[in-house]
N, C-alpha and C. Protein backbone atom coordinates (compact mmCIF):
# COMPACT_ATOMS: atom_id res chain seq x y z
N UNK A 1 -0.33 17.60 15.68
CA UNK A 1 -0.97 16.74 14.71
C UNK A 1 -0.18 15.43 14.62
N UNK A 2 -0.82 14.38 14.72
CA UNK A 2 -0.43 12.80 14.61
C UNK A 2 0.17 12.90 13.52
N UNK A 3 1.52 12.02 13.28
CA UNK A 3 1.98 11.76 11.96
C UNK A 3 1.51 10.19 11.48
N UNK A 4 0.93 10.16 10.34
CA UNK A 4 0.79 9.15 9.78
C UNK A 4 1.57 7.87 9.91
N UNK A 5 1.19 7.31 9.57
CA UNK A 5 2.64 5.51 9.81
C UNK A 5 2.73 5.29 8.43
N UNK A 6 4.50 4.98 8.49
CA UNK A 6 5.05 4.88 7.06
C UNK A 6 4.83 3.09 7.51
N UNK A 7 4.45 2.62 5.94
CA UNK A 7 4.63 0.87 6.36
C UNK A 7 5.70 0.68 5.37
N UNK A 8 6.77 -0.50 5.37
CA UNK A 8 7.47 -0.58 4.47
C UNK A 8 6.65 -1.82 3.26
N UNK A 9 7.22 -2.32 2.27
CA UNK A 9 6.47 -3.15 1.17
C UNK A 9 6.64 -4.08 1.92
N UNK A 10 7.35 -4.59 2.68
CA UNK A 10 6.95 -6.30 2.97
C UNK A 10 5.84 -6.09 3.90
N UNK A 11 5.58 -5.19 4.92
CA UNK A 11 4.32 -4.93 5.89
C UNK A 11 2.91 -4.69 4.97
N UNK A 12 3.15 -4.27 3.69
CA UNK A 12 1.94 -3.89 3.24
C UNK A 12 1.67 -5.41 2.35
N UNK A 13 3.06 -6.09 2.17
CA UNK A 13 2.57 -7.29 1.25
C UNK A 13 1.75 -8.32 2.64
N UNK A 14 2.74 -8.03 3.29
CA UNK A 14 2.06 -9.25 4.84
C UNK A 14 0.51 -8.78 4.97
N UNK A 15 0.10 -7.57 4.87
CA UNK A 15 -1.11 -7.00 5.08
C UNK A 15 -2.40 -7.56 4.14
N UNK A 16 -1.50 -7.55 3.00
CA UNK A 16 -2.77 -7.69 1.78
C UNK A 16 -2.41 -9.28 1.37
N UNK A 17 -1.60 -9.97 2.29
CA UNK A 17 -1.66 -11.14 1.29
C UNK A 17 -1.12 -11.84 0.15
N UNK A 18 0.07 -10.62 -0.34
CA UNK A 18 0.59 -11.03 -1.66
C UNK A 18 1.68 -10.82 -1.41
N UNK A 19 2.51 -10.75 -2.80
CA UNK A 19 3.90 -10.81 -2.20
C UNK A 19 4.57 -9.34 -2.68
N UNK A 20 5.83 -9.33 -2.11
CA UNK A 20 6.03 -7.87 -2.13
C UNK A 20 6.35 -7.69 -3.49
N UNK A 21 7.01 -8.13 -4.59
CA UNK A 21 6.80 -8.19 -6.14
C UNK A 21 5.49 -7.60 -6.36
N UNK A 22 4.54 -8.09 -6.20
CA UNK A 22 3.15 -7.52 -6.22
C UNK A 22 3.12 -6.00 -5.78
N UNK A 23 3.41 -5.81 -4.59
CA UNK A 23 3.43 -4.69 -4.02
C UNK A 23 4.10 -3.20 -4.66
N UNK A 24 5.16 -3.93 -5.38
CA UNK A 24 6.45 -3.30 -6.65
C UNK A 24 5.18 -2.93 -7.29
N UNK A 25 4.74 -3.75 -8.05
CA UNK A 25 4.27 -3.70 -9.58
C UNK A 25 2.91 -2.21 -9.44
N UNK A 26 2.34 -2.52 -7.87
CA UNK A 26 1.18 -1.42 -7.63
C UNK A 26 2.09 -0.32 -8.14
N UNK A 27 2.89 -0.01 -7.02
CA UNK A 27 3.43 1.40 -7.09
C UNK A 27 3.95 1.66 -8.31
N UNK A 28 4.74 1.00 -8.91
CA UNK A 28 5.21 0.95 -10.60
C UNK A 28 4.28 1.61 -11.08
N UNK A 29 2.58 0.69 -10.96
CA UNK A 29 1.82 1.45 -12.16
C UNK A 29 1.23 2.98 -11.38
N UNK A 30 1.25 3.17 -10.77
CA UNK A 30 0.89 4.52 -10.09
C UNK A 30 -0.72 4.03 -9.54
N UNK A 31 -0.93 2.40 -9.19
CA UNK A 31 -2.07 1.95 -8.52
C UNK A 31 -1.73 2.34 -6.31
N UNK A 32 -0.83 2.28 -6.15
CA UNK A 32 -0.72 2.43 -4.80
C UNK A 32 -0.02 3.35 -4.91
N UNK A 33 -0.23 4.50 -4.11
CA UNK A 33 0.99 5.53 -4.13
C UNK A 33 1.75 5.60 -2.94
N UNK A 34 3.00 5.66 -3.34
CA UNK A 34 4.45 5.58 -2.51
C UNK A 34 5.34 6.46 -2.04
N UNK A 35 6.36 6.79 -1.20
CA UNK A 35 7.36 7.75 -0.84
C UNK A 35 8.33 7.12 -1.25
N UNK A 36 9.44 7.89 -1.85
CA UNK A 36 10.66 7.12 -1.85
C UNK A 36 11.54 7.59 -0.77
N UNK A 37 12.18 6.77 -0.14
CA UNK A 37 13.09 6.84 1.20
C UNK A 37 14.44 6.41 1.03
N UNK A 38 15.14 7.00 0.86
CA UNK A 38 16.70 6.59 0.43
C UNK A 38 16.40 5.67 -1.07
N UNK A 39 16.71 4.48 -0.87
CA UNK A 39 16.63 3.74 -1.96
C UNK A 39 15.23 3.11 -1.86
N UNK A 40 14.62 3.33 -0.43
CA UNK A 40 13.47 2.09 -0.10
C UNK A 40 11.81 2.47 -0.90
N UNK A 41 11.01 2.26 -0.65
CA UNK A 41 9.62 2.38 -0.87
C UNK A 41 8.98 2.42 0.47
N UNK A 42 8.29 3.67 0.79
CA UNK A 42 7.38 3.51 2.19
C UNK A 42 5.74 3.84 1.54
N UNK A 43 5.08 3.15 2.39
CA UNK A 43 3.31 3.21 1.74
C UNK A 43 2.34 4.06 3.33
N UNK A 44 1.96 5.34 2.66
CA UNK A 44 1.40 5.56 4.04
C UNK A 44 0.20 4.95 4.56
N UNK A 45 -0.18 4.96 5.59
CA UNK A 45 -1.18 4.08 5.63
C UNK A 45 -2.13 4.26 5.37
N UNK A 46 -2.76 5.87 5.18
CA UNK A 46 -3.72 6.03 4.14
C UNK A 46 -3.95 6.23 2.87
N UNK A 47 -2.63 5.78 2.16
CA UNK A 47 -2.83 5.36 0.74
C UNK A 47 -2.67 3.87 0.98
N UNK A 48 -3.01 2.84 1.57
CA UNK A 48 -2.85 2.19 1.74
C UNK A 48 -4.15 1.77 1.51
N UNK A 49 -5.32 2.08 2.79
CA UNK A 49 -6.71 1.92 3.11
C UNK A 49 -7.19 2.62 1.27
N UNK A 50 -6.84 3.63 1.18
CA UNK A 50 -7.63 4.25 -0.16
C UNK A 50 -7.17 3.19 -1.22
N UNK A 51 -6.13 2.68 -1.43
CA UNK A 51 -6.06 1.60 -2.70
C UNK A 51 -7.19 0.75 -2.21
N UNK A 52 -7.31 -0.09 -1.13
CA UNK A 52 -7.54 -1.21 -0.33
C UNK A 52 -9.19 -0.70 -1.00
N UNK A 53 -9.44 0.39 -0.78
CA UNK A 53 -11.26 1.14 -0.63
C UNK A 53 -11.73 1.13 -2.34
N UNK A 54 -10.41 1.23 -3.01
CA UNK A 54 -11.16 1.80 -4.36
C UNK A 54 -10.91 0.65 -5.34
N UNK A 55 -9.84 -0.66 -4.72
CA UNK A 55 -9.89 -1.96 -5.18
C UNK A 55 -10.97 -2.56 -4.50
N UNK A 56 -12.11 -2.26 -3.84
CA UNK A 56 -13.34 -3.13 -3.35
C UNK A 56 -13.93 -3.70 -3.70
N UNK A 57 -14.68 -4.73 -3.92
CA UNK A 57 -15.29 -5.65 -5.15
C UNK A 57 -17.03 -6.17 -4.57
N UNK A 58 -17.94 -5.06 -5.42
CA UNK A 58 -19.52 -5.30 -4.65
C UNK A 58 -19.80 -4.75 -3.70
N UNK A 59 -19.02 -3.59 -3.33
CA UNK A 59 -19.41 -3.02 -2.16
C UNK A 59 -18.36 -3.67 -0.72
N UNK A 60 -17.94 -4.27 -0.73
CA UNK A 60 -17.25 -5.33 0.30
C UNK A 60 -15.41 -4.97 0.18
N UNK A 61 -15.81 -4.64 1.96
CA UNK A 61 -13.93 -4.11 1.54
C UNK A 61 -13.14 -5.56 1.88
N UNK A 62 -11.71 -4.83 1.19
CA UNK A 62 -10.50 -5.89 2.11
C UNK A 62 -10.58 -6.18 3.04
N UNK A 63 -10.01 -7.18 3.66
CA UNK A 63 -9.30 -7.33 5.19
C UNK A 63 -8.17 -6.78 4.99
């Protein structure tokens, strides 16, 4: 079985556009869910797509 891809917060901020502060504040509120990795934050990539899917606006996903 394929293992998923861990992205770190600056790959998921580069991804979505914002900045990785932003990226903090998701996981903070329990809006993106996260792994903790030593001290770091990793985002898998399908909690990634599922934030991305259930923040959609009109039917119309992210890039």
């Amino acid at each position: 079985m394929p293992r998923e891809r861990l992205l770190t917060v600056a790959e998921v901020a580069d991804h979505m556009r914002v900045s990785s502060m932003t990226v903090y504040r998701l996981i903070k509120a329990g809006s993106l869910r996260a792994v903790r990795v030593g001290k770091n934050y990793r985002i898998r990539t399908g909690d990634l797509d599922a934030y991305l899917q259930s923040s959609s606006v009109n039917g119309t996903e992210h890039a």
